[in-house]
C-alpha atoms as a PDB file:
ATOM      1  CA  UNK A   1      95.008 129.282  94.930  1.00  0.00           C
ATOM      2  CA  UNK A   2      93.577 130.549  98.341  1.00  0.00           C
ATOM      3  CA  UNK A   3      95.561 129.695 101.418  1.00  0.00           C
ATOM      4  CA  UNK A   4      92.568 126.857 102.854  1.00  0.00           C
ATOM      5  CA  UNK A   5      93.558 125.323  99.210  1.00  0.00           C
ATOM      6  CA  UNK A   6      97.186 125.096 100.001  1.00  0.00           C
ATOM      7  CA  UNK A   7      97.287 124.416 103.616  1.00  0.00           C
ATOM      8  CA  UNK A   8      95.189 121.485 102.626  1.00  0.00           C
ATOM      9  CA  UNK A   9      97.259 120.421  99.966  1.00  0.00           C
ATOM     10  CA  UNK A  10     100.661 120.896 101.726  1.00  0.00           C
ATOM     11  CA  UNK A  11      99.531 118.773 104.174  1.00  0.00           C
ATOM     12  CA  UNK A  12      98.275 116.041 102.198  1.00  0.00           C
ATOM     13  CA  UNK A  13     101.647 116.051 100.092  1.00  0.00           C
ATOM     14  CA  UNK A  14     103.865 116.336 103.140  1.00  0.00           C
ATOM     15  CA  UNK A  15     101.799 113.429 104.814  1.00  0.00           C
ATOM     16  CA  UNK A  16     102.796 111.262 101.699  1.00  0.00           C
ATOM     17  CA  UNK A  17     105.801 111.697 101.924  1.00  0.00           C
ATOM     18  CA  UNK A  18     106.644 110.719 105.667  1.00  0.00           C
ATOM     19  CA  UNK A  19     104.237 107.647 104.449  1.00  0.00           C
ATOM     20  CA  UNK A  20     106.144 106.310 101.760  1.00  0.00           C
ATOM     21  CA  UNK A  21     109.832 107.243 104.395  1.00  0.00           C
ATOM     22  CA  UNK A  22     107.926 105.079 106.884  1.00  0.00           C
ATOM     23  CA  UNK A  23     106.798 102.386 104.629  1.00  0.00           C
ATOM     24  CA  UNK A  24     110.208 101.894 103.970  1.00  0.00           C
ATOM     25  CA  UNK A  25     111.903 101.704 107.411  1.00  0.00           C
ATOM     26  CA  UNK A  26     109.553  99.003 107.984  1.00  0.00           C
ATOM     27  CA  UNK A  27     110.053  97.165 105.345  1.00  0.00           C
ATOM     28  CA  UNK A  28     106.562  97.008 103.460  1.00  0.00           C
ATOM     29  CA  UNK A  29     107.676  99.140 100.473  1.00  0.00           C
ATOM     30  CA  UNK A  30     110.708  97.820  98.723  1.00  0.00           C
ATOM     31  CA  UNK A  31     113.511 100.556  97.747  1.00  0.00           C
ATOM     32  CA  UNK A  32     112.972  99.441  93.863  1.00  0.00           C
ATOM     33  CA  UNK A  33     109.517 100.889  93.984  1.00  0.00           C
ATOM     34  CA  UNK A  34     110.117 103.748  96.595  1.00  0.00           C
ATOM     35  CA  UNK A  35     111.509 106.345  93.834  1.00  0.00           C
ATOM     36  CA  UNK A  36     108.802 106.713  91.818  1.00  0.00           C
ATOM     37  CA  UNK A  37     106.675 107.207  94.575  1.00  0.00           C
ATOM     38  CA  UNK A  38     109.287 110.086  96.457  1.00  0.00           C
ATOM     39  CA  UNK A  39     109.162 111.673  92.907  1.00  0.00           C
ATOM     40  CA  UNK A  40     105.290 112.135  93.380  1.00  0.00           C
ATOM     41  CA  UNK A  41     105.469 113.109  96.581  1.00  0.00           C
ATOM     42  CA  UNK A  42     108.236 115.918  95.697  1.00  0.00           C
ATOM     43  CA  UNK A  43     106.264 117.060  92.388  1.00  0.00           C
ATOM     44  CA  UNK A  44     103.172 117.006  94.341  1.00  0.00           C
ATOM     45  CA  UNK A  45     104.785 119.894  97.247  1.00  0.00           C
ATOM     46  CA  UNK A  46     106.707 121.407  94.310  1.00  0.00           C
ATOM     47  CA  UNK A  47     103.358 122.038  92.277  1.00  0.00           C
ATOM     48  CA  UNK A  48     101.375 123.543  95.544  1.00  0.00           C
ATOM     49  CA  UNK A  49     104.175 125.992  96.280  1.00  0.00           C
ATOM     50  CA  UNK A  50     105.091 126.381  93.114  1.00  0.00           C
ATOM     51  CA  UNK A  51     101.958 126.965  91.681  1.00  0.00           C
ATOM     52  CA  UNK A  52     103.005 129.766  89.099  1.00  0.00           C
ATOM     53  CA  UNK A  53     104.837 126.475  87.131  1.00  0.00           C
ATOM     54  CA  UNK A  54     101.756 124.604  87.572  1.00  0.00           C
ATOM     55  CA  UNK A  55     100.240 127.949  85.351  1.00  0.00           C
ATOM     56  CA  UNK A  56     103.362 128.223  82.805  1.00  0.00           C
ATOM     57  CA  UNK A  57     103.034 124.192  82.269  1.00  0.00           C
ATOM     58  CA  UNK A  58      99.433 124.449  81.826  1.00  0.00           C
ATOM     59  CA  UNK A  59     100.310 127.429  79.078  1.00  0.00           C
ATOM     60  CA  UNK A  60     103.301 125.192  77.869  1.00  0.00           C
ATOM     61  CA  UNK A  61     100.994 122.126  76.820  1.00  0.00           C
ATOM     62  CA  UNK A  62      98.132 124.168  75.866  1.00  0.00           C
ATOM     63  CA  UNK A  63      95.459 122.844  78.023  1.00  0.00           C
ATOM     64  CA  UNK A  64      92.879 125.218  79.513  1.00  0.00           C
ATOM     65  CA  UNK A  65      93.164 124.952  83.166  1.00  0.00           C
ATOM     66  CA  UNK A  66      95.612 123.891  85.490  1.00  0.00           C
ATOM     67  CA  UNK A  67      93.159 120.921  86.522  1.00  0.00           C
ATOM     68  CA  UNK A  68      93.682 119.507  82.601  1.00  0.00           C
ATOM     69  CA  UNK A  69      97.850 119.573  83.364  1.00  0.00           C
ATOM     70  CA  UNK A  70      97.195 117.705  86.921  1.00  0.00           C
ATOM     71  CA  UNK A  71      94.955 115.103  85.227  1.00  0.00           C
ATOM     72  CA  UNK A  72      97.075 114.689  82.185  1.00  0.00           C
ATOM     73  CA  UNK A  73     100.409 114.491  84.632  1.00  0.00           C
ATOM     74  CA  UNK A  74      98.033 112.125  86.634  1.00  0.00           C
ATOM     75  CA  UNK A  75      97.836 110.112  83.907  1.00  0.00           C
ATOM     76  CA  UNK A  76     101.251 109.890  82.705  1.00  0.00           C
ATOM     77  CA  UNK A  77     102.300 108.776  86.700  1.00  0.00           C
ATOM     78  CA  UNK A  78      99.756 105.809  86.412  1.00  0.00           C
ATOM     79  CA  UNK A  79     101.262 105.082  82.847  1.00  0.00           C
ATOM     80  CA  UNK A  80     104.508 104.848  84.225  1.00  0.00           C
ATOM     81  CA  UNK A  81     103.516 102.738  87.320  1.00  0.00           C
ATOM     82  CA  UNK A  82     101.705 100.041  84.610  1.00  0.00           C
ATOM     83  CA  UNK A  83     105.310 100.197  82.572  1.00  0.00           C
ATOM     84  CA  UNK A  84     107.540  99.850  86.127  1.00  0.00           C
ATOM     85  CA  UNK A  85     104.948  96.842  87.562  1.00  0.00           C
ATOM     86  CA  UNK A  86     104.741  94.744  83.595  1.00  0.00           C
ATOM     87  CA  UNK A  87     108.597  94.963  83.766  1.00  0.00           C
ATOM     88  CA  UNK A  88     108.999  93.768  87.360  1.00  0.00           C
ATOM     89  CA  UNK A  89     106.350  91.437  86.346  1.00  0.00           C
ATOM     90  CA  UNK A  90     108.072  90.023  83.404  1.00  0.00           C
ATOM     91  CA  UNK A  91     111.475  89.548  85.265  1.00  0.00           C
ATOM     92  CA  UNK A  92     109.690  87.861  87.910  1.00  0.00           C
ATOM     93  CA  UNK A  93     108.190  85.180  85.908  1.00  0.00           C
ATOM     94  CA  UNK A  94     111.343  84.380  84.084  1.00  0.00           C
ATOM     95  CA  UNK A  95     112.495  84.138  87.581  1.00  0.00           C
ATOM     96  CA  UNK A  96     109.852  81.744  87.881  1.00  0.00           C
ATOM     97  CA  UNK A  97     110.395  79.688  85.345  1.00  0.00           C
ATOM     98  CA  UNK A  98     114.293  79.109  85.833  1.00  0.00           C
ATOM     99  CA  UNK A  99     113.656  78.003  89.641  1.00  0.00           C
ATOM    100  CA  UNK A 100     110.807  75.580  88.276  1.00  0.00           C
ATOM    101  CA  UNK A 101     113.490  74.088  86.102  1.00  0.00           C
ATOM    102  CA  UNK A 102     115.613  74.060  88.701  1.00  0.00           C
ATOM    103  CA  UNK A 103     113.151  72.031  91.023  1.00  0.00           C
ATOM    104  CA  UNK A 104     112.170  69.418  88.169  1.00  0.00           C
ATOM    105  CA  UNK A 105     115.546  68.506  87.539  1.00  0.00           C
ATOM    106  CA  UNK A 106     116.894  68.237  90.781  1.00  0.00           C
ATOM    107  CA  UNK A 107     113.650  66.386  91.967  1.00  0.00           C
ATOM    108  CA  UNK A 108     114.468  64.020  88.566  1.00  0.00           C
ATOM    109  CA  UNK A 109     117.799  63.145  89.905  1.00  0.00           C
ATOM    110  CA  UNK A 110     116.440  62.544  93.385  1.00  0.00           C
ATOM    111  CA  UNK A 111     113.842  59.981  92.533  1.00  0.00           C
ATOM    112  CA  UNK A 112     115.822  58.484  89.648  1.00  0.00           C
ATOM    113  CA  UNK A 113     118.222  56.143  90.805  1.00  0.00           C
ATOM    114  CA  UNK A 114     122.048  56.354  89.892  1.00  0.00           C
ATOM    115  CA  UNK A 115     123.972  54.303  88.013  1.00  0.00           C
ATOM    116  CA  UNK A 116     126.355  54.143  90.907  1.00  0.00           C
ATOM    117  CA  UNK A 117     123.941  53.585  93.159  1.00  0.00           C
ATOM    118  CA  UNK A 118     122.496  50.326  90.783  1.00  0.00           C
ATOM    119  CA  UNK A 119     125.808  49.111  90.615  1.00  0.00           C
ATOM    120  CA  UNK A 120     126.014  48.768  94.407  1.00  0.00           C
ATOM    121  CA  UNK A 121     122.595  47.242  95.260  1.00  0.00           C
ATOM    122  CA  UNK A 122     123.453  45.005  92.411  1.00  0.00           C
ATOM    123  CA  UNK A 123     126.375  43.803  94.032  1.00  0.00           C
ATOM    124  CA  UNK A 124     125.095  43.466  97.420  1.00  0.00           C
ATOM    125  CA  UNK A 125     122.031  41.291  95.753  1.00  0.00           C
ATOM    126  CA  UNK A 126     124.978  38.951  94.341  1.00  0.00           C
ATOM    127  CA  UNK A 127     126.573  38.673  97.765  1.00  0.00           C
ATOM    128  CA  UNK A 128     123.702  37.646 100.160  1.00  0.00           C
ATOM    129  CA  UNK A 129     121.712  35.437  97.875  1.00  0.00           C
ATOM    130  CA  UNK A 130     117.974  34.912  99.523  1.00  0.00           C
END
């Protein structure tokens, strides 16, 4: 890799990074979802300065050129993302579902008068006669 190629690339890693830090302090990127996205943005500097393991994984796998390994670990990051988001998904709708539950009974009990509470209009009605 020429220097242009990893000046460029540094900078573009290194500007992910503080992203994702910043994203965080302010609250728009929840800490459940901020480690996968630190990982990439470690891999990502450890791959442009370390691009001799970029080489030895591209040998390892046996693709043809290091651009095969980036797409293929490209791939495998998004596949990961898909299996994090169905299983924060899932959870979430059972979530869902318990608190809609939840609602319907205690808005049952709300409009549904109590025995208790028949018992005493019942007795007022026998005491003031109209």
């Amino acid at each position: 890799m020429t220097f242009h190629q990893i000046a460029v690339f540094m900078f573009v890693a290194v500007s992910l990074f503080l992203l994702i830090i910043r994203l965080i302090q302010r609250g728009r990127l929840d800490m459940a979802y901020c480690w996968l996205w630190l990982a990439i943005g470690i891999i990502i500097i450890l791959i442009v300065s370390k691009y001799d393991w970029l080489v030895w994984l591209t040998h390892l796998i046996g693709a043809v050129i290091p651009t095969n390994t980036l797409f293929f670990l490209g791939l495998i990051v998004v596949l990961l993302m898909c299996l994090q988001f169905s299983i924060v998904i899932t959870s979430q709708k059972r979530q869902i579902k318990r608190l809609i539950q939840q609602f319907a009974i205690l808005e049952n009990e709300l409009h549904s008068p109590s025995k208790s509470g028949l018992d005493e209009n019942q007795s007022d009605n026998n005491k003031n006669p109209t």
